[in-house]
PDB file of N, CA and C in Angstrom:
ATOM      1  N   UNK A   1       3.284 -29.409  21.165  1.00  0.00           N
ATOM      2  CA  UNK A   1       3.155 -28.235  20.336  1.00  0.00           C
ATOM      3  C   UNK A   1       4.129 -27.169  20.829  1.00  0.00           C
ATOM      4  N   UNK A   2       4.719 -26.252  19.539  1.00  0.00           N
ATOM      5  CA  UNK A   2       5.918 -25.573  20.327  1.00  0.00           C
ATOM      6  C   UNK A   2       5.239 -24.287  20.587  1.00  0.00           C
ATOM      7  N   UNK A   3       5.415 -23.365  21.434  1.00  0.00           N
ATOM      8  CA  UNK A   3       5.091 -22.469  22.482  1.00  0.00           C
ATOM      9  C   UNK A   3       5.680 -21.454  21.435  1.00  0.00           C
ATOM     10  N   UNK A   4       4.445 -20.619  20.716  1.00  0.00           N
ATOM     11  CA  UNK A   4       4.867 -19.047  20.692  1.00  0.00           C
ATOM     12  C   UNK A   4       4.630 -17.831  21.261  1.00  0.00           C
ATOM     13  N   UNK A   5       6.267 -17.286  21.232  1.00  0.00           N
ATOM     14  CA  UNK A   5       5.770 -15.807  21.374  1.00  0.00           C
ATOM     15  C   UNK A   5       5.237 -15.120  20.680  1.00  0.00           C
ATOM     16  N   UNK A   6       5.371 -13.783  20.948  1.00  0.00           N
ATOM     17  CA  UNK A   6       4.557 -12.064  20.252  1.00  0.00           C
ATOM     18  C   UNK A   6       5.656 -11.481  20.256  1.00  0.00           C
ATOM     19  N   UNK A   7       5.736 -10.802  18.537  1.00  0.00           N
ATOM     20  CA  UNK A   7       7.063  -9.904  18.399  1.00  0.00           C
ATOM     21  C   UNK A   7       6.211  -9.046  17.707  1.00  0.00           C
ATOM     22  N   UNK A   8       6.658  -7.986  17.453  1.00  0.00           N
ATOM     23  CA  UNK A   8       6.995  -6.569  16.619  1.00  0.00           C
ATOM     24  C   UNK A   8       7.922  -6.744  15.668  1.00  0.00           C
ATOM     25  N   UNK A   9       7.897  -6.910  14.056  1.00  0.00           N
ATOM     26  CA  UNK A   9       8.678  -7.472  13.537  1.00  0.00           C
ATOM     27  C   UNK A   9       8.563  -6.172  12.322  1.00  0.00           C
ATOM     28  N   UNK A  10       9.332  -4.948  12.241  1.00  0.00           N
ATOM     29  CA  UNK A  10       9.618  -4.015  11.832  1.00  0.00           C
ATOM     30  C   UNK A  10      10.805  -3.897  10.933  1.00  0.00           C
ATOM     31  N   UNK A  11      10.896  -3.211   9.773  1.00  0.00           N
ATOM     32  CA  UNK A  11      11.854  -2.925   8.900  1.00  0.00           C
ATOM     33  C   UNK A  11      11.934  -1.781   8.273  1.00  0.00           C
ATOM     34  N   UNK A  12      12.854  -1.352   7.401  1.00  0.00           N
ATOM     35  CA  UNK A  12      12.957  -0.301   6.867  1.00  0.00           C
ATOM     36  C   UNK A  12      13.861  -0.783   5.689  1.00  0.00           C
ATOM     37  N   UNK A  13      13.768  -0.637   4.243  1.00  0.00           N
ATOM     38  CA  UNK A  13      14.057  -1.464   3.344  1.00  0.00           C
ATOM     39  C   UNK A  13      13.950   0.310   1.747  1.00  0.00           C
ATOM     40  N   UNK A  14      15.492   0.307   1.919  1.00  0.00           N
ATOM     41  CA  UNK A  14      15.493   1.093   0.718  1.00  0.00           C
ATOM     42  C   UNK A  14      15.334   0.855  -0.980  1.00  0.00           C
ATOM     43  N   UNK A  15      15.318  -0.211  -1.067  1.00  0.00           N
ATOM     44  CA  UNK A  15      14.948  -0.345  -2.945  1.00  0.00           C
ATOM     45  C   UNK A  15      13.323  -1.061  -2.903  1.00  0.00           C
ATOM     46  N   UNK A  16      12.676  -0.667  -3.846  1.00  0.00           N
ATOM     47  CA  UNK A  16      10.959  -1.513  -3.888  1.00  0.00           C
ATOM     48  C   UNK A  16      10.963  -2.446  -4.225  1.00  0.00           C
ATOM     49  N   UNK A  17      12.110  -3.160  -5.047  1.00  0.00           N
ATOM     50  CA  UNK A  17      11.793  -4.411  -5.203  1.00  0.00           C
ATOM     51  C   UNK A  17      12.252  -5.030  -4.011  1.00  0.00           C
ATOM     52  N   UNK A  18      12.909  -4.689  -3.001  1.00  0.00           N
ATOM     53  CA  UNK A  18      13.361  -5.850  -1.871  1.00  0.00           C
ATOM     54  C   UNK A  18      12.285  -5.283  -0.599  1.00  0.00           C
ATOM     55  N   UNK A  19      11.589  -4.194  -0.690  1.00  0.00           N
ATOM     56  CA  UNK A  19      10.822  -3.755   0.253  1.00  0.00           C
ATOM     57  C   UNK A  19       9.172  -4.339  -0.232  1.00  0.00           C
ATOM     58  N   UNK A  20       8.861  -4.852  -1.976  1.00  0.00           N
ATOM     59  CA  UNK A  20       7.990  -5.737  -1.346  1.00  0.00           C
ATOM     60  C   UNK A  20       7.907  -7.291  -1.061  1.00  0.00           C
ATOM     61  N   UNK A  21       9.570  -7.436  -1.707  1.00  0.00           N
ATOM     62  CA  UNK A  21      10.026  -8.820  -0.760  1.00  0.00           C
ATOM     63  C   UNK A  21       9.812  -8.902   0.230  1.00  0.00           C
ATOM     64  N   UNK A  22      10.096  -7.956   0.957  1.00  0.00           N
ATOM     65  CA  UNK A  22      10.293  -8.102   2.823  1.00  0.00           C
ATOM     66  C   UNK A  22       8.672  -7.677   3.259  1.00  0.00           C
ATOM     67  N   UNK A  23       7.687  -7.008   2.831  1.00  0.00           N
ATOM     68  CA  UNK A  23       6.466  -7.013   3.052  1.00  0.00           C
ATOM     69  C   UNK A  23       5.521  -8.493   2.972  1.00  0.00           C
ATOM     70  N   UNK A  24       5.933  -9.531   1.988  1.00  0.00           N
ATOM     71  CA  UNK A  24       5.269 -10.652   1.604  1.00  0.00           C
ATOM     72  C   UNK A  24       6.343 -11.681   2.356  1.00  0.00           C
ATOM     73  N   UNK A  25       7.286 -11.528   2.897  1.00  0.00           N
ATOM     74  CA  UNK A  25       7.778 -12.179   3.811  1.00  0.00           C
ATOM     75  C   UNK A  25       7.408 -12.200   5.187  1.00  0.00           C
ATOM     76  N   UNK A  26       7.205 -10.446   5.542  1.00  0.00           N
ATOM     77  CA  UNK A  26       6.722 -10.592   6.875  1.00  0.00           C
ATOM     78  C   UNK A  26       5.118 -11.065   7.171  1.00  0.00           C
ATOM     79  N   UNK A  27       4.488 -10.702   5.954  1.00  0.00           N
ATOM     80  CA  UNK A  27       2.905 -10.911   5.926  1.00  0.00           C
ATOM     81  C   UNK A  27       2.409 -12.434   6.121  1.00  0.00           C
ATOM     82  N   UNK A  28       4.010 -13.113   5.617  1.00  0.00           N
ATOM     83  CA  UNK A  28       3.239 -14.670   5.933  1.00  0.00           C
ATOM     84  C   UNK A  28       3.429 -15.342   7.162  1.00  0.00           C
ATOM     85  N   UNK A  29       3.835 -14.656   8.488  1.00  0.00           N
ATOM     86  CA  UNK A  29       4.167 -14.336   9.389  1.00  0.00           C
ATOM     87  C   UNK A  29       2.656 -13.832  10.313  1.00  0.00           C
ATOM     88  N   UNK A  30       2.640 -12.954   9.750  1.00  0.00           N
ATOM     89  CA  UNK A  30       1.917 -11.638  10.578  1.00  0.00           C
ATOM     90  C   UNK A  30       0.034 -12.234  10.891  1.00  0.00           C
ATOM     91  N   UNK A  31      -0.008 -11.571  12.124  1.00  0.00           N
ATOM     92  CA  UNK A  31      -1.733 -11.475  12.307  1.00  0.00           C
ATOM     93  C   UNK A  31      -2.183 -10.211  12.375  1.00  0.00           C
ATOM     94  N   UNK A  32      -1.317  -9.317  12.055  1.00  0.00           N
ATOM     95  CA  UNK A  32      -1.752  -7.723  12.291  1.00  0.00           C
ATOM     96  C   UNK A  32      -0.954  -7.125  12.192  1.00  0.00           C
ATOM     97  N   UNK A  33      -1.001  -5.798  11.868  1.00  0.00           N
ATOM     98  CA  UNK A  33      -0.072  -4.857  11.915  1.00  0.00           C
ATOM     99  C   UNK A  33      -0.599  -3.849  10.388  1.00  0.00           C
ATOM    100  N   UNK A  34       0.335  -3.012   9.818  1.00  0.00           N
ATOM    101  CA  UNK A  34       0.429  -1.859   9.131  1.00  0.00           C
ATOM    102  C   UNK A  34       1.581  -1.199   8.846  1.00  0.00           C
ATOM    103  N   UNK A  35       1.605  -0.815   7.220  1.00  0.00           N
ATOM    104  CA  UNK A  35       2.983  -0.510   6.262  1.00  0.00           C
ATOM    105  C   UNK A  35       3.919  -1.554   6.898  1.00  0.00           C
ATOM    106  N   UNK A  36       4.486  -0.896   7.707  1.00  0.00           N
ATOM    107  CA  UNK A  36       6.164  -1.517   7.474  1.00  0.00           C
ATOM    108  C   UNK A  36       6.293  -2.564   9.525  1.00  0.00           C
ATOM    109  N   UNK A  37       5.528  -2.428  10.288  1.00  0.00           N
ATOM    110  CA  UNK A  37       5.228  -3.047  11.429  1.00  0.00           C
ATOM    111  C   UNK A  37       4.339  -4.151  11.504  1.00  0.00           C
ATOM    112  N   UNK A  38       4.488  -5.218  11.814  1.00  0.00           N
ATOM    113  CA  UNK A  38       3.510  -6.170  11.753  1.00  0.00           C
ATOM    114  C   UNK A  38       3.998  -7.083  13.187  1.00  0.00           C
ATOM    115  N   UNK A  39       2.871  -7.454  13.622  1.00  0.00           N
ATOM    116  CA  UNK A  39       2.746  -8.522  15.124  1.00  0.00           C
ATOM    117  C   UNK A  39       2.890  -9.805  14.572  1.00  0.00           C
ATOM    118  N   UNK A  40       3.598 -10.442  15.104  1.00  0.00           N
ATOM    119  CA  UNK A  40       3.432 -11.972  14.678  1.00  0.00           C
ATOM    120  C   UNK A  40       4.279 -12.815  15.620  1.00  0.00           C
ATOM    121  N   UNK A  41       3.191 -13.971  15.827  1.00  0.00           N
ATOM    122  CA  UNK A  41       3.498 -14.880  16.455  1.00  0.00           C
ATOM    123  C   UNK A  41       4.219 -16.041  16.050  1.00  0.00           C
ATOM    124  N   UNK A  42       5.401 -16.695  16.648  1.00  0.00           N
ATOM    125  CA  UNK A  42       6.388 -17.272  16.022  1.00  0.00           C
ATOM    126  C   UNK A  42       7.482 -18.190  17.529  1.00  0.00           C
ATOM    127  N   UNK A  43       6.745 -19.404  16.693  1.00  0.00           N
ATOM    128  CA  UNK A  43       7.707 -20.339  17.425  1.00  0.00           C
ATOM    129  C   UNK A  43       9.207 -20.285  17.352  1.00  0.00           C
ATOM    130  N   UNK A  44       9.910 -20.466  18.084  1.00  0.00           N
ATOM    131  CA  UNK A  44      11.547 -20.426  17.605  1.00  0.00           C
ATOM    132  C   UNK A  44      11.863 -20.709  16.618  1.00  0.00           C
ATOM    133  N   UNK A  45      11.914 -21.840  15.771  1.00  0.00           N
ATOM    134  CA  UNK A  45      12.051 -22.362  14.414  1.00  0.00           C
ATOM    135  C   UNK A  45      11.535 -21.202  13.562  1.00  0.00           C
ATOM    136  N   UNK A  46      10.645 -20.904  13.806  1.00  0.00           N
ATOM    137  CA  UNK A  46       9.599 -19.689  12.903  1.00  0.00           C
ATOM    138  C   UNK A  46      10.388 -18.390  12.828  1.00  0.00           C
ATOM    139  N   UNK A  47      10.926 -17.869  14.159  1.00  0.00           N
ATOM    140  CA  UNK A  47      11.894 -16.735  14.201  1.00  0.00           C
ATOM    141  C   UNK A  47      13.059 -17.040  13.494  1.00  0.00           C
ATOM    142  N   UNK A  48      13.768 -18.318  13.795  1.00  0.00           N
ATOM    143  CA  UNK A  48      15.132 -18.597  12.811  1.00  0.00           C
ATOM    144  C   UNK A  48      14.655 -18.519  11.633  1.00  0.00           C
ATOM    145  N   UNK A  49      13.589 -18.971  11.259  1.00  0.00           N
ATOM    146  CA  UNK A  49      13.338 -19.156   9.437  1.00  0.00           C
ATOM    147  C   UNK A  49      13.259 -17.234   9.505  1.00  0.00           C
ATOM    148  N   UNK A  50      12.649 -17.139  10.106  1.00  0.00           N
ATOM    149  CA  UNK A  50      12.411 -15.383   9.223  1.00  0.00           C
ATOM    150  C   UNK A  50      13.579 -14.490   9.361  1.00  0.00           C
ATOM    151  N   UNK A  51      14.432 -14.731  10.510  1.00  0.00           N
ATOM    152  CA  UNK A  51      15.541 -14.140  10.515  1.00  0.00           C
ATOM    153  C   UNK A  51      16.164 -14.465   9.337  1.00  0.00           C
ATOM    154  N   UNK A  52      16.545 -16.021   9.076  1.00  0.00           N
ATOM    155  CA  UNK A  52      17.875 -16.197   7.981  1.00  0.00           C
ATOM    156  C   UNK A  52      17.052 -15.582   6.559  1.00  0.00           C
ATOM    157  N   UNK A  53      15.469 -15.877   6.459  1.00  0.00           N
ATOM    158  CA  UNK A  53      15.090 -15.207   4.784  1.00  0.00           C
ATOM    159  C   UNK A  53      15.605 -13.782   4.990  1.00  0.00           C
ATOM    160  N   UNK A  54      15.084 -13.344   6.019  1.00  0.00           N
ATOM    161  CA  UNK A  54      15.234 -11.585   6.184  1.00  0.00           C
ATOM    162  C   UNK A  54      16.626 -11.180   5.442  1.00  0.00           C
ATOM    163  N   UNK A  55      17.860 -12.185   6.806  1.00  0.00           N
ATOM    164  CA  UNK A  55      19.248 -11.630   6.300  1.00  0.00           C
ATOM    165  C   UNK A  55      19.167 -12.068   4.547  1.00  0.00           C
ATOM    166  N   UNK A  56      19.250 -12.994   3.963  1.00  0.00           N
ATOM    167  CA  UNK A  56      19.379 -13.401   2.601  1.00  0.00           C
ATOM    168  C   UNK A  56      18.687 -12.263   1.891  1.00  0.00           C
ATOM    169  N   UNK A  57      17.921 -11.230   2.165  1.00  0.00           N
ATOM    170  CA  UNK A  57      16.990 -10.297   1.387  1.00  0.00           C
ATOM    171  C   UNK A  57      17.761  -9.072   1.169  1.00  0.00           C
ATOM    172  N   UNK A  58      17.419  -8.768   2.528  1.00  0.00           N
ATOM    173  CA  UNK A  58      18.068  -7.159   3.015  1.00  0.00           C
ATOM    174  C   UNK A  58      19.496  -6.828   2.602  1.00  0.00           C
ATOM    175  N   UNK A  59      19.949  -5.595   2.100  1.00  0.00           N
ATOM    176  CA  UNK A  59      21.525  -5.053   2.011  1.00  0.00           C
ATOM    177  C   UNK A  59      21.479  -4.736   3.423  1.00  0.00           C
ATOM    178  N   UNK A  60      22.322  -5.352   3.922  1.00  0.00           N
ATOM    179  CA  UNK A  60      22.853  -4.890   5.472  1.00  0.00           C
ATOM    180  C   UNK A  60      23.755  -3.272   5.329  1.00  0.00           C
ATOM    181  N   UNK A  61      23.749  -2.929   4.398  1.00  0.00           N
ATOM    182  CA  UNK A  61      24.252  -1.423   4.783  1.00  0.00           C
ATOM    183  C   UNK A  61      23.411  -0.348   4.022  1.00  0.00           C
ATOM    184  N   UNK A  62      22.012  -0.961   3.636  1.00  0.00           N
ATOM    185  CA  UNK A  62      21.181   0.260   3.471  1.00  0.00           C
ATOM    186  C   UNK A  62      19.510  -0.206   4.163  1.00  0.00           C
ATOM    187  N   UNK A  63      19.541  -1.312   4.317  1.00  0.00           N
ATOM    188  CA  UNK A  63      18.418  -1.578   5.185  1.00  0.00           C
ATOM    189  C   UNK A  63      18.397  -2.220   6.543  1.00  0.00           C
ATOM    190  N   UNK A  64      17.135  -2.082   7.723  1.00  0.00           N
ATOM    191  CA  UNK A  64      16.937  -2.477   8.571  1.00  0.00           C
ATOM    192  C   UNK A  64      15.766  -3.061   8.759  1.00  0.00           C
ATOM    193  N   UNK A  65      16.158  -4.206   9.961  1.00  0.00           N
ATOM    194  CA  UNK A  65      14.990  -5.083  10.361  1.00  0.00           C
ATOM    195  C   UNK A  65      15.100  -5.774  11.957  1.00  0.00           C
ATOM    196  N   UNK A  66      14.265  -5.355  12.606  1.00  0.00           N
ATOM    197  CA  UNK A  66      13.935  -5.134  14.069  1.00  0.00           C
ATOM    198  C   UNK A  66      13.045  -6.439  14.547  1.00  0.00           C
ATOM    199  N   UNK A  67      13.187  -7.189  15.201  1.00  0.00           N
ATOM    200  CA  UNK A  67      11.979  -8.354  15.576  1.00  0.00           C
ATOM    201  C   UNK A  67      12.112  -8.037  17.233  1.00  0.00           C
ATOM    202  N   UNK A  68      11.256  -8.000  17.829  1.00  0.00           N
ATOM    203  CA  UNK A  68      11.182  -7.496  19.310  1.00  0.00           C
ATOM    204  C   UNK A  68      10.183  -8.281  19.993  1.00  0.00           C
ATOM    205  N   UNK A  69      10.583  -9.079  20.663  1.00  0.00           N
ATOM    206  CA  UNK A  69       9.817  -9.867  21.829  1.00  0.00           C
ATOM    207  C   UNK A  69       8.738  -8.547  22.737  1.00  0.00           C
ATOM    208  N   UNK A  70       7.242  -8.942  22.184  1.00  0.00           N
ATOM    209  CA  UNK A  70       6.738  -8.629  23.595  1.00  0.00           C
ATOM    210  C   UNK A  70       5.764  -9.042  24.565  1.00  0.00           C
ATOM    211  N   UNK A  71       5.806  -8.415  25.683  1.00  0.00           N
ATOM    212  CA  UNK A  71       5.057  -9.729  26.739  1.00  0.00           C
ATOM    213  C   UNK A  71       3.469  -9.980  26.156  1.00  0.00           C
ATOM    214  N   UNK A  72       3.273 -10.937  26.019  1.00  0.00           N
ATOM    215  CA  UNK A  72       1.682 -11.146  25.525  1.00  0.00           C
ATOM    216  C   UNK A  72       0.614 -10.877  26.323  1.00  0.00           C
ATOM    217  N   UNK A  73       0.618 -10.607  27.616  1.00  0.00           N
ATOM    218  CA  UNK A  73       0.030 -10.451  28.653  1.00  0.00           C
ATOM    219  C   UNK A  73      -0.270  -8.765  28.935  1.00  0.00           C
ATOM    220  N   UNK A  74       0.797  -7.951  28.268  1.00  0.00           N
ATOM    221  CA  UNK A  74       0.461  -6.158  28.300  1.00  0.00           C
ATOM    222  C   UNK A  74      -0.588  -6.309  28.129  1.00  0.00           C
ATOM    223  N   UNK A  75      -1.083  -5.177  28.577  1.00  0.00           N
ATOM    224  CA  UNK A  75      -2.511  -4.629  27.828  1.00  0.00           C
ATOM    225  C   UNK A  75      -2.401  -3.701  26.642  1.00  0.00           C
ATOM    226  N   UNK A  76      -3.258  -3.530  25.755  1.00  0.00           N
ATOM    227  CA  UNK A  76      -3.147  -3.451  24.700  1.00  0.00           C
ATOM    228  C   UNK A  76      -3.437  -1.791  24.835  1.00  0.00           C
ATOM    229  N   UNK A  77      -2.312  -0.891  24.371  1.00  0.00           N
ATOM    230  CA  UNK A  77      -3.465   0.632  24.123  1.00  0.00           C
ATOM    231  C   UNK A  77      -3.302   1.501  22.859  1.00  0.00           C
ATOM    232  N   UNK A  78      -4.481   1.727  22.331  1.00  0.00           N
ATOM    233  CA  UNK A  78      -4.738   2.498  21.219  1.00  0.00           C
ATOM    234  C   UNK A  78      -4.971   4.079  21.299  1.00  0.00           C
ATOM    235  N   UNK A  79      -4.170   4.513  20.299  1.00  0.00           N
ATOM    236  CA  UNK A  79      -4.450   5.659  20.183  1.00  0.00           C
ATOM    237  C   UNK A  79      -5.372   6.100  18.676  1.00  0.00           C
ATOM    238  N   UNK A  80      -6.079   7.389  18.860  1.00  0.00           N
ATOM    239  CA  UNK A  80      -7.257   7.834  17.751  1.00  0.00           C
ATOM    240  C   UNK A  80      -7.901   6.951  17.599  1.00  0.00           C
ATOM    241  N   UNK A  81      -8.610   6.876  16.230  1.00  0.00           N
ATOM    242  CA  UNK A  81      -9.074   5.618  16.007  1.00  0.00           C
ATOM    243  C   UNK A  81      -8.684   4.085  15.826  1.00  0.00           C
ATOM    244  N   UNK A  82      -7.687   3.668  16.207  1.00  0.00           N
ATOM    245  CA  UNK A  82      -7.136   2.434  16.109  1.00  0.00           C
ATOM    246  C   UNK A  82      -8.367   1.480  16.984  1.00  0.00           C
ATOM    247  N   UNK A  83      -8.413   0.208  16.697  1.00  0.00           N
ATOM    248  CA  UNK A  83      -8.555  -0.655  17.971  1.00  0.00           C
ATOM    249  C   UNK A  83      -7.997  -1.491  18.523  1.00  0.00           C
ATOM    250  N   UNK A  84      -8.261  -2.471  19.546  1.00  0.00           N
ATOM    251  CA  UNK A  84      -7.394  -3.366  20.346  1.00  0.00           C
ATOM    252  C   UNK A  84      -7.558  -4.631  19.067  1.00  0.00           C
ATOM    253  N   UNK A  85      -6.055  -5.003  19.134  1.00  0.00           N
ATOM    254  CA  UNK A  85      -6.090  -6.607  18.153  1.00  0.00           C
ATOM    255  C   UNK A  85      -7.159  -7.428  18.456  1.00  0.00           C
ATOM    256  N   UNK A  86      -8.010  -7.978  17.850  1.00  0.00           N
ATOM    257  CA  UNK A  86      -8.999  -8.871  17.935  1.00  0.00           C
ATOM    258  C   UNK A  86      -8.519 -10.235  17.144  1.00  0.00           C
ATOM    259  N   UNK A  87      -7.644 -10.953  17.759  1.00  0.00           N
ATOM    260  CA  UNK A  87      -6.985 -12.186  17.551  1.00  0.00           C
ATOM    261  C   UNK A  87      -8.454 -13.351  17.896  1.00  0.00           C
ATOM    262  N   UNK A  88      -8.190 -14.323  16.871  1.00  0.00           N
ATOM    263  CA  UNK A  88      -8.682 -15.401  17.105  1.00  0.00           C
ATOM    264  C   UNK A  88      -8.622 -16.251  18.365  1.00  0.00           C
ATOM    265  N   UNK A  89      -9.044 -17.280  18.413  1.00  0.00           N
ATOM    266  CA  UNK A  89      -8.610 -18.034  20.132  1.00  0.00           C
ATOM    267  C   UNK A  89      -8.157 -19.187  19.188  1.00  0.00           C
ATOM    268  N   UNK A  90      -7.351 -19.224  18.264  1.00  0.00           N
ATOM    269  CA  UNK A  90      -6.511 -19.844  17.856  1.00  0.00           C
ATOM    270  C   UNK A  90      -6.566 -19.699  16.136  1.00  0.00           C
ATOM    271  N   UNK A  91      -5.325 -20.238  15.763  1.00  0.00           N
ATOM    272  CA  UNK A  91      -4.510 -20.255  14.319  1.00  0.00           C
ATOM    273  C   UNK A  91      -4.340 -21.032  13.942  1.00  0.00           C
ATOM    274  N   UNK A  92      -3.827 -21.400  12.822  1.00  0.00           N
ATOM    275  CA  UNK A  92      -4.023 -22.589  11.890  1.00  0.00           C
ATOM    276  C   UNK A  92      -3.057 -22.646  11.039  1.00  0.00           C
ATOM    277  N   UNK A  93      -1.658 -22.888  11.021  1.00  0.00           N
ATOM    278  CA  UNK A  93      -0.521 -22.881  10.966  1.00  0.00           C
ATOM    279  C   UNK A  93      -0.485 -24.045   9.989  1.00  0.00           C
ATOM    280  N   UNK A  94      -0.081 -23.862   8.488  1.00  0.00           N
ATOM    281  CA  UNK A  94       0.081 -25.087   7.841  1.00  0.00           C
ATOM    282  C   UNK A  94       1.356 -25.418   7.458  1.00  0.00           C
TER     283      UNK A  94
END
């Protein structure tokens, strides 16, 4: 089984029709997150696939998109009312 990481997979997307492309792209991805930030876990293959849809989506000179490795092991901290991710003890990847 291939070994995923935890990214931060963030964008910023100026026209609505390609910003809710890139929302239903990242969502099939994602276990959490909000508006335009979402967490998601992603085997390498999984990061290449979302990178190359991403580039094929986005105008590279009016939008952005950020994927950021982070350690899975941080501790988690919330501010106001937020809470800590309450992830499953596993996923189901079809």
């Amino acid at each position: 089984m291939a070994k995923r990481d935890l990214y931060l997979a963030a964008y910023d997307v100026s026209e609505p029709r390609r910003l809710v492309a890139a929302l239903a792209l990242v969502r099939g991805f994602a276990t959490g997150g909000q508006k335009s930030v979402h967490e998601v876990f992603l085997t390498p293959y999984e990061k290449r696939e979302l990178i190359h849809a991403m580039s094929l989506l986005l105008d590279e000179d009016h939008d952005r998109f950020l994927l950021l490795r982070l350690d899975r092991h941080a501790r988690s901290m919330t501010l106001g009312r937020a809470s800590p991710p309450g992830d499953p003890a596993y996923f189901y990847v079809s």
